[in-house]
Protein backbone atom coordinates (compact mmCIF):
# COMPACT_ATOMS: atom_id res chain seq x y z
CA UNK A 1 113.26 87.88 110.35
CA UNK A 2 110.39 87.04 113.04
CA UNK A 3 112.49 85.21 115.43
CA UNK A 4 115.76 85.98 114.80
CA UNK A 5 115.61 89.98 115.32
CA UNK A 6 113.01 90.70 118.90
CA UNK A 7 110.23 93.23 118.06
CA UNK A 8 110.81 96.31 120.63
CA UNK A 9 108.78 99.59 119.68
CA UNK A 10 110.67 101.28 122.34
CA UNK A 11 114.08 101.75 120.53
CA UNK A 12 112.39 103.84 117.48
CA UNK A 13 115.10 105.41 115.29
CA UNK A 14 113.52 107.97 112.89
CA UNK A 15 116.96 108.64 111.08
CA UNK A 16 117.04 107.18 107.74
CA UNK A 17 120.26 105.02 109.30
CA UNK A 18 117.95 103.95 111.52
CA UNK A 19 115.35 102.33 109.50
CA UNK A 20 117.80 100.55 107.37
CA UNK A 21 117.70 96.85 107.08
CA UNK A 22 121.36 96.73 108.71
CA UNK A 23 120.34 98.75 111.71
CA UNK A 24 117.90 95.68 112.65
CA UNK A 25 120.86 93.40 112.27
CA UNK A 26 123.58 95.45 114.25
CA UNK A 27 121.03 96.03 116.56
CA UNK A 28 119.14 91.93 116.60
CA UNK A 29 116.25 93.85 117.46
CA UNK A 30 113.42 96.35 115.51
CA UNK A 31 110.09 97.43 115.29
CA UNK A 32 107.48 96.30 112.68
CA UNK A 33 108.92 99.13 109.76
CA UNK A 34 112.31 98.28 109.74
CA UNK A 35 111.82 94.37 110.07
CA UNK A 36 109.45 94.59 107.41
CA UNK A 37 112.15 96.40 105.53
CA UNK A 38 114.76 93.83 106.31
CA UNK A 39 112.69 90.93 105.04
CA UNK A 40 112.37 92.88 101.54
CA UNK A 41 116.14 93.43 101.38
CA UNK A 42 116.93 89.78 101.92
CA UNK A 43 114.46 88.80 99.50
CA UNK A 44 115.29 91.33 97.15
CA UNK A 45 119.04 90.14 97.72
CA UNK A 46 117.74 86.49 96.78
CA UNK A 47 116.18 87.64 93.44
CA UNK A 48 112.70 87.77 95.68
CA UNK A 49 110.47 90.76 94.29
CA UNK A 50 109.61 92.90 97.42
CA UNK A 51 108.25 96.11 98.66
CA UNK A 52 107.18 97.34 101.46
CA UNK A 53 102.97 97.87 103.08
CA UNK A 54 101.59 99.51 105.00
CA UNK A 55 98.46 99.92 107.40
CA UNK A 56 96.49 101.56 110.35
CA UNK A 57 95.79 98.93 113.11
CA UNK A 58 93.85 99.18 116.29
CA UNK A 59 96.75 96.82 118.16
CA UNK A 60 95.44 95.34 121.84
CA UNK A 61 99.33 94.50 122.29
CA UNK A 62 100.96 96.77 124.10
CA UNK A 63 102.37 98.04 127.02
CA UNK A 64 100.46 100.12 129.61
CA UNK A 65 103.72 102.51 129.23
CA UNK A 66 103.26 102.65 125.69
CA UNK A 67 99.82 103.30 125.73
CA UNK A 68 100.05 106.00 128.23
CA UNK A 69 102.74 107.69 125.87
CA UNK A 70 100.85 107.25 122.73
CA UNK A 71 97.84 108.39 124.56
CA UNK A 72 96.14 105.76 121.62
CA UNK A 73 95.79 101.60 120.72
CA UNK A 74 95.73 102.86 117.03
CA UNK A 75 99.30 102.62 115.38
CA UNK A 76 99.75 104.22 112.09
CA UNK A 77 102.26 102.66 109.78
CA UNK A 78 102.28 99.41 110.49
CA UNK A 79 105.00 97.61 108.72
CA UNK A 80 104.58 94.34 106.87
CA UNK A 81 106.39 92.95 103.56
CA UNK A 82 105.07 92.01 100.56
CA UNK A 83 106.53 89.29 98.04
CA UNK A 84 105.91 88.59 94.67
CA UNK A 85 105.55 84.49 94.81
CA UNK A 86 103.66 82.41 92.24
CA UNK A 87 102.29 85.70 89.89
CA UNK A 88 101.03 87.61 92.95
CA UNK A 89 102.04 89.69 95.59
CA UNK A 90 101.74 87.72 99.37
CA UNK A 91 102.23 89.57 102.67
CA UNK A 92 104.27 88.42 105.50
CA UNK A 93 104.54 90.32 108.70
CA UNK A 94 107.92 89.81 110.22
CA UNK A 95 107.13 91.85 113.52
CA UNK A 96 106.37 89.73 116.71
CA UNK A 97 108.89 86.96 117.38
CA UNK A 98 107.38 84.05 118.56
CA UNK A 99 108.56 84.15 122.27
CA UNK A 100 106.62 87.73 122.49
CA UNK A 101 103.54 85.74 120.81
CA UNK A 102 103.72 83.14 123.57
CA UNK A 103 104.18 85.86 126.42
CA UNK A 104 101.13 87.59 125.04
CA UNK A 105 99.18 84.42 123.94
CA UNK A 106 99.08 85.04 120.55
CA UNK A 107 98.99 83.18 117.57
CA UNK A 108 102.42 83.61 115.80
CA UNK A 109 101.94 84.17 112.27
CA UNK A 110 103.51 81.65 109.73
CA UNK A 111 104.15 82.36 106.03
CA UNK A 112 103.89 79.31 103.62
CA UNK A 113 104.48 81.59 100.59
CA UNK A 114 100.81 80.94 99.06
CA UNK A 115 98.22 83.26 101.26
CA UNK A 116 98.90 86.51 103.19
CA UNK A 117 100.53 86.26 106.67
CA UNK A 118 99.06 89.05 108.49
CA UNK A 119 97.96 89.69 112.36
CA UNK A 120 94.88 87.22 113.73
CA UNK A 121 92.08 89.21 114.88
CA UNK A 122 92.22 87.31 117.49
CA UNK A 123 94.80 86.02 120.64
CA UNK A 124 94.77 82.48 121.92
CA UNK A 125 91.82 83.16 124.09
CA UNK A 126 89.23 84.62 121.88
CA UNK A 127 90.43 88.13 123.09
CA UNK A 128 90.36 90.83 120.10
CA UNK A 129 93.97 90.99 119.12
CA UNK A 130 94.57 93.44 115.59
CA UNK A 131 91.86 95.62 113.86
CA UNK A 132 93.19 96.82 110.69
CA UNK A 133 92.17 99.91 109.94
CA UNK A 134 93.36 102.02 107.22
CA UNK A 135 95.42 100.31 104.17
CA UNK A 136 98.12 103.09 103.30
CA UNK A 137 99.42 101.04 100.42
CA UNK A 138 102.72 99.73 99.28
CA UNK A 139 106.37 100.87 98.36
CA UNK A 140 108.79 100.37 97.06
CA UNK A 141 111.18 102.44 99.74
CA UNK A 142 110.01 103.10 103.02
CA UNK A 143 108.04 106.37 102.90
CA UNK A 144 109.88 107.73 106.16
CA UNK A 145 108.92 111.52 105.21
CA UNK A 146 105.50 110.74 105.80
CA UNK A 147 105.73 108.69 108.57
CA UNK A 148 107.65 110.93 110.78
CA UNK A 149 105.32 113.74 109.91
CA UNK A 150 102.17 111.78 110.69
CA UNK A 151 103.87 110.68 113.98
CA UNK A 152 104.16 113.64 115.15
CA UNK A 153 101.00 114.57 114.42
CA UNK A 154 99.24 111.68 115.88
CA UNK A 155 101.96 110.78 119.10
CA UNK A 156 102.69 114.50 120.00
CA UNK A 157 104.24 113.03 123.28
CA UNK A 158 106.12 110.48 121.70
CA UNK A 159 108.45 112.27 119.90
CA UNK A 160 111.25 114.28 121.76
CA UNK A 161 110.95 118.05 120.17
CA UNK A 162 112.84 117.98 117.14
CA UNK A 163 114.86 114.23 117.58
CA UNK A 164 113.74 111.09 115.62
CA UNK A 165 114.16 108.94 118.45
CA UNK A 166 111.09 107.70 120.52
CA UNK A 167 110.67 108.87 123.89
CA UNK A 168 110.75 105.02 125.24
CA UNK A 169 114.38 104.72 124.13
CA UNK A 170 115.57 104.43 127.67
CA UNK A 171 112.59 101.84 128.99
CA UNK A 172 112.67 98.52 128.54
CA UNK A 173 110.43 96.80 126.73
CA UNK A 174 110.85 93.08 127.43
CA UNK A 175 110.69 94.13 131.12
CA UNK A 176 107.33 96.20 130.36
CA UNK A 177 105.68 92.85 128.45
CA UNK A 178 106.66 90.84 131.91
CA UNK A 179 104.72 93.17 133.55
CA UNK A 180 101.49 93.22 131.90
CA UNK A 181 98.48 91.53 133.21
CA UNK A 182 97.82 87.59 131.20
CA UNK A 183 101.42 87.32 130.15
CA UNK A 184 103.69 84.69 130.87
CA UNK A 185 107.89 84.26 131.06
């Protein structure tokens, strides 16, 4: 899930089509809440207990676009899975694949099924990386209700009037990373 479908949080599909788990593979590409949903389908489809978490993070990875568009570094409903392995549940976040990791010198984040897999605090350099915030919890179904509501609450520019598509649709992201001061191709 990681590697195989790229992380872009500038093609944002609010629809519930768009947050399905097959959207991210028709598209080979999705944003932390429909990754995370992907990885709980496949597990679920393997017998694999899932659901999906959520949290508040104060991310230092982003784009100057994006930043100037969410007007914020704080992104609410950050997407990660969680698994039910060995009598507990373990989180993986499926989100950055590993070539965005190395652009942004980041750790990338490895899940050996026994302790949580969630973002370093901190990048390759010591820089401050992920803050987490605010735990909203897990589910079983992707809350999208809630989440569009709060987006629109808390990214009042990010949301086209009454669409569910993200504002960024038509930039593009991988372009946007090369651009940003530190990162590498």
């Amino acid at each position: 899930m990681r590697d195989g479908f790229r992380y872009d949080p500038y093609r944002i599909d609010l629809r519930p089509e768009g947050m399905r788990a097959s959207a991210v593979v028709a598209a080979g590409y999705g944003w932390c809440v429909p990754k995370a949903g992907l990885l709980a389908a496949v597990a679920r489809a393997a017998g694999i207990p899932a659901r999906v978490g959520y949290a508040d993070v104060r991310n230092h990875l982003s784009t100057e676009r994006m930043r100037a568009t969410m007007t914020t570094d704080v992104f609410i409903w950050h997407g990660y899975t969680e698994l039910w392995l060995a009598g507990a549940w373990r989180k993986a976040t499926p989100a950055f694949n590993v070539e965005l990791c190395e652009r942004f010198g980041l750790h990338p984040l490895e899940f050996d099924g026994r302790s949580d897999s969630i973002y370093h605090p901190f990048d390759r350099a010591g820089n401050r990386h992920m803050e987490y915030l605010n735990d909203r919890g897990s589910f079983v179904e992707v809350p999208l209700e809630t989440i569009v509501t709060d987006f629109r609450v808390t990214y009042p520019g990010w949301l086209r009037g009454a669409e569910t598509a993200i504002s960024l649709a038509q930039a593009d992201f991988q372009a946007d990373v090369a651009q940003e001061p530190g990162t590498t191709l």
